[in-house]
C-alpha atoms as a PDB file:
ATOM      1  CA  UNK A   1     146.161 138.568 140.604  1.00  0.00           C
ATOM      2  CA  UNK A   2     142.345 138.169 140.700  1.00  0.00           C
ATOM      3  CA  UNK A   3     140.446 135.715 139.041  1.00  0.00           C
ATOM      4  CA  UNK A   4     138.352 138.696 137.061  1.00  0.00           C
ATOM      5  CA  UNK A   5     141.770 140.100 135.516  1.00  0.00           C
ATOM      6  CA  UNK A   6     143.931 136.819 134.719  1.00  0.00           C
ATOM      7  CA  UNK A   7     143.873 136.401 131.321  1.00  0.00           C
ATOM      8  CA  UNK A   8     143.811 132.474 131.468  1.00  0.00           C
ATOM      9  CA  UNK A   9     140.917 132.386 133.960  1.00  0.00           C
ATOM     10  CA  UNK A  10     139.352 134.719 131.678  1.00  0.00           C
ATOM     11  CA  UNK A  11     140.073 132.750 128.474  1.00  0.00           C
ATOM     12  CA  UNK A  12     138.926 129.658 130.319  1.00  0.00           C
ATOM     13  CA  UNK A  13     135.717 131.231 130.800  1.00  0.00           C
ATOM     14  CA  UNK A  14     134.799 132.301 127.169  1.00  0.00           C
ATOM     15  CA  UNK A  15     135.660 129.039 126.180  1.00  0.00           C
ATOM     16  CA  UNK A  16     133.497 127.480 128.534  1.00  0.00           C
ATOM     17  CA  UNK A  17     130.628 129.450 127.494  1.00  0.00           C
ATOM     18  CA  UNK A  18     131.532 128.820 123.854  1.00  0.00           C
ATOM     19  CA  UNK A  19     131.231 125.183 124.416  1.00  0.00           C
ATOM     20  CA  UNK A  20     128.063 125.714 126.245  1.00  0.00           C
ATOM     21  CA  UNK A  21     126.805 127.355 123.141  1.00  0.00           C
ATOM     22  CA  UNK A  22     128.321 124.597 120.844  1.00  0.00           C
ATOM     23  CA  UNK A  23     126.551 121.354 122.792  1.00  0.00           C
ATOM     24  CA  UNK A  24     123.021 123.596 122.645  1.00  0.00           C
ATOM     25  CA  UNK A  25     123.408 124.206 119.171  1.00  0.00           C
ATOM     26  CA  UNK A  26     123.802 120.547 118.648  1.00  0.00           C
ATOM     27  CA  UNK A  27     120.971 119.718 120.794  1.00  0.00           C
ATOM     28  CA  UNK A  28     118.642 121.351 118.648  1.00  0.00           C
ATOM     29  CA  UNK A  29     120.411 119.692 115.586  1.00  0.00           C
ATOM     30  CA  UNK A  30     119.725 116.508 116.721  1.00  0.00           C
ATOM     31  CA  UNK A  31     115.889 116.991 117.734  1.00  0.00           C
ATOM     32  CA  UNK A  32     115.480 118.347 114.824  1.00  0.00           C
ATOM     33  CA  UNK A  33     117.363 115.491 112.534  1.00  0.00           C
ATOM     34  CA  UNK A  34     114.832 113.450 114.975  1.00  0.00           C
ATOM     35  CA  UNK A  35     111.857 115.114 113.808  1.00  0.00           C
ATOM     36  CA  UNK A  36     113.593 115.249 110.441  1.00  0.00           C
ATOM     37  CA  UNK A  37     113.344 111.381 110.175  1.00  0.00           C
ATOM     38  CA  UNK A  38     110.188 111.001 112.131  1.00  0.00           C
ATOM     39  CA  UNK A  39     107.969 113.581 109.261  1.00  0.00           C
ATOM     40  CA  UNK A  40     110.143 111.391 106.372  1.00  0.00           C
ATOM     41  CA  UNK A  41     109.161 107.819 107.810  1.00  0.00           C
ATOM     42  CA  UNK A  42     105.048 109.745 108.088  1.00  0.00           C
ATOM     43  CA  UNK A  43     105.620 111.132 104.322  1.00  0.00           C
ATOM     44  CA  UNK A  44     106.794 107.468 103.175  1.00  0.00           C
ATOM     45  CA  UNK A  45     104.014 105.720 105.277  1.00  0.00           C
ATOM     46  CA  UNK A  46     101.048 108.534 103.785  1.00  0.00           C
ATOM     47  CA  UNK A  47     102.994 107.462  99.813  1.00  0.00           C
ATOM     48  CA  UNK A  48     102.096 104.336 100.382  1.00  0.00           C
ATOM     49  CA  UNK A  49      98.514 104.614 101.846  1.00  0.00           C
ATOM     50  CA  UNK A  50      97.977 107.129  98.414  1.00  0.00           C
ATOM     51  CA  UNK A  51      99.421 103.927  96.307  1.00  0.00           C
ATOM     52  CA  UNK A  52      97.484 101.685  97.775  1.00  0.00           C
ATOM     53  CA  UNK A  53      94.135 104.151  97.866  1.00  0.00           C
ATOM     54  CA  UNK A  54      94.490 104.814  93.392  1.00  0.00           C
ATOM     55  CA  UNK A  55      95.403 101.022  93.313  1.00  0.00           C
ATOM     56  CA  UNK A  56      91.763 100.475  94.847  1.00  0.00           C
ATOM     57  CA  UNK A  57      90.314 103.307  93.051  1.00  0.00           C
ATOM     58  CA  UNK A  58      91.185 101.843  90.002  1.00  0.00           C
ATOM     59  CA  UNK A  59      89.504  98.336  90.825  1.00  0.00           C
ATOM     60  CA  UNK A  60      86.405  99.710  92.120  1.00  0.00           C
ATOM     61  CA  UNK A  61      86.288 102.074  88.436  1.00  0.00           C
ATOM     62  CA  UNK A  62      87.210  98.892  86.645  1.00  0.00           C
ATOM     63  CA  UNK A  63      84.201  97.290  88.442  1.00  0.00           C
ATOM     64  CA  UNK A  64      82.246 100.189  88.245  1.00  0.00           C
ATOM     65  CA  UNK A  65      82.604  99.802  84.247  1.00  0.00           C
ATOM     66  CA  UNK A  66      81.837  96.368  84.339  1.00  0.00           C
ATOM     67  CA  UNK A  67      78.860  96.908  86.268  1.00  0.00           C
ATOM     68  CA  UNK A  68      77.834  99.637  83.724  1.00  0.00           C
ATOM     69  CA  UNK A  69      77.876  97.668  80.926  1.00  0.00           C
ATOM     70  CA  UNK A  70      76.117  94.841  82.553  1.00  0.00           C
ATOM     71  CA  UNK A  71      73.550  96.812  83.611  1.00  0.00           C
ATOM     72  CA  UNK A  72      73.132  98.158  79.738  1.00  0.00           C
ATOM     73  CA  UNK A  73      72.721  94.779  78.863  1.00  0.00           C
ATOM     74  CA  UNK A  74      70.370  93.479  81.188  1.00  0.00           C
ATOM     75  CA  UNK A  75      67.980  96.416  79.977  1.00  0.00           C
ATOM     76  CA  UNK A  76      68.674  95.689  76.541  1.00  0.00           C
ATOM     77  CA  UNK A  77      67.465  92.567  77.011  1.00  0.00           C
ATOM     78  CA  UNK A  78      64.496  93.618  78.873  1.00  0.00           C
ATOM     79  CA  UNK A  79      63.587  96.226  75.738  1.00  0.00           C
ATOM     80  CA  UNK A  80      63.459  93.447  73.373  1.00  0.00           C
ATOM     81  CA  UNK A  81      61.658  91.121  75.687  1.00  0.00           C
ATOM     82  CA  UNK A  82      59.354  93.635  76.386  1.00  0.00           C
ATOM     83  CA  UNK A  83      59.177  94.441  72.779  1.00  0.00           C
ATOM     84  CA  UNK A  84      58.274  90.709  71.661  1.00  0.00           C
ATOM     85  CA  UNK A  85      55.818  90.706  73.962  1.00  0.00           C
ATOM     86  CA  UNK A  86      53.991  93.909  72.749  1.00  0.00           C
ATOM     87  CA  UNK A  87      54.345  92.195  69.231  1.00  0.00           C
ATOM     88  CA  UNK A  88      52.855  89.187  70.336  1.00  0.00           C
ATOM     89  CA  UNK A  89      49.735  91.314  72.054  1.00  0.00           C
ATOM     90  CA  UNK A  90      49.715  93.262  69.020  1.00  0.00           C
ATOM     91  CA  UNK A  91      49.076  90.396  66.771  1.00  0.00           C
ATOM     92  CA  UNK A  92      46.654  88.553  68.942  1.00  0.00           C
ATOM     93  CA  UNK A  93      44.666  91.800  69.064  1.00  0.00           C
ATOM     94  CA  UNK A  94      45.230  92.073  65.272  1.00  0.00           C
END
C-alpha cells in the first residue's frame, strides 16, 4: 500500500494541516489580544492626559476670571481718580 492511498497516512496528513491552521489562527489571536492591550493601556494613558488637560483648563478660566475682575477694578478705580481730579481742576478753574 502507498503512502498516497492509506487511509491513516492520509488522515494523518489532514490533521496535520488542520493543526497547522489551528496554531496560525492562534497566532494572530494573540498579536492581536497584544495590540488589543497595547491601544487600551494608550486609550487609558490619553483619559488621563484629557483629565488632567480640563483640570488645568479650569484653573487657568478660574484665574482668567479673577484676573477679569481685577482688572475691572483697577480701572474703576482709575475712573474715579481720574474723575476727582477733573473735579478738582474744574473747581480751581471755577
Amino acid at each position: 500500500m502507498s503512502k498516497s492511498t492509506d487511509p491513516m497516512a492520509q488522515a494523518i496528513s489532514r490533521l496535520d494541516r488542520a493543526l497547522s491552521q489551528v496554531e496560525n489562527r492562534l497566532h494572530r489571536l494573540q498579536a492581536t489580544a497584544r495590540d488589543s492591550g497595547d491601544a487600551d493601556v494608550d486609550r487609558a494613558r490619553l483619559a488621563e492626559e484629557l483629565d488632567k488637560a480640563r483640570a488645568s483648563e479650569a484653573t487657568m478660566a478660574a484665574a482668567a476670571e479673577e484676573a477679569s475682575k481685577a482688572l475691572g477694578e483697577a480701572i474703576a478705580e482709575l475712573r474715579a481718580a481720574a474723575n476727582a481730579a477733573e473735579t478738582v481742576v474744574d473747581r480751581a478753574d471755577g
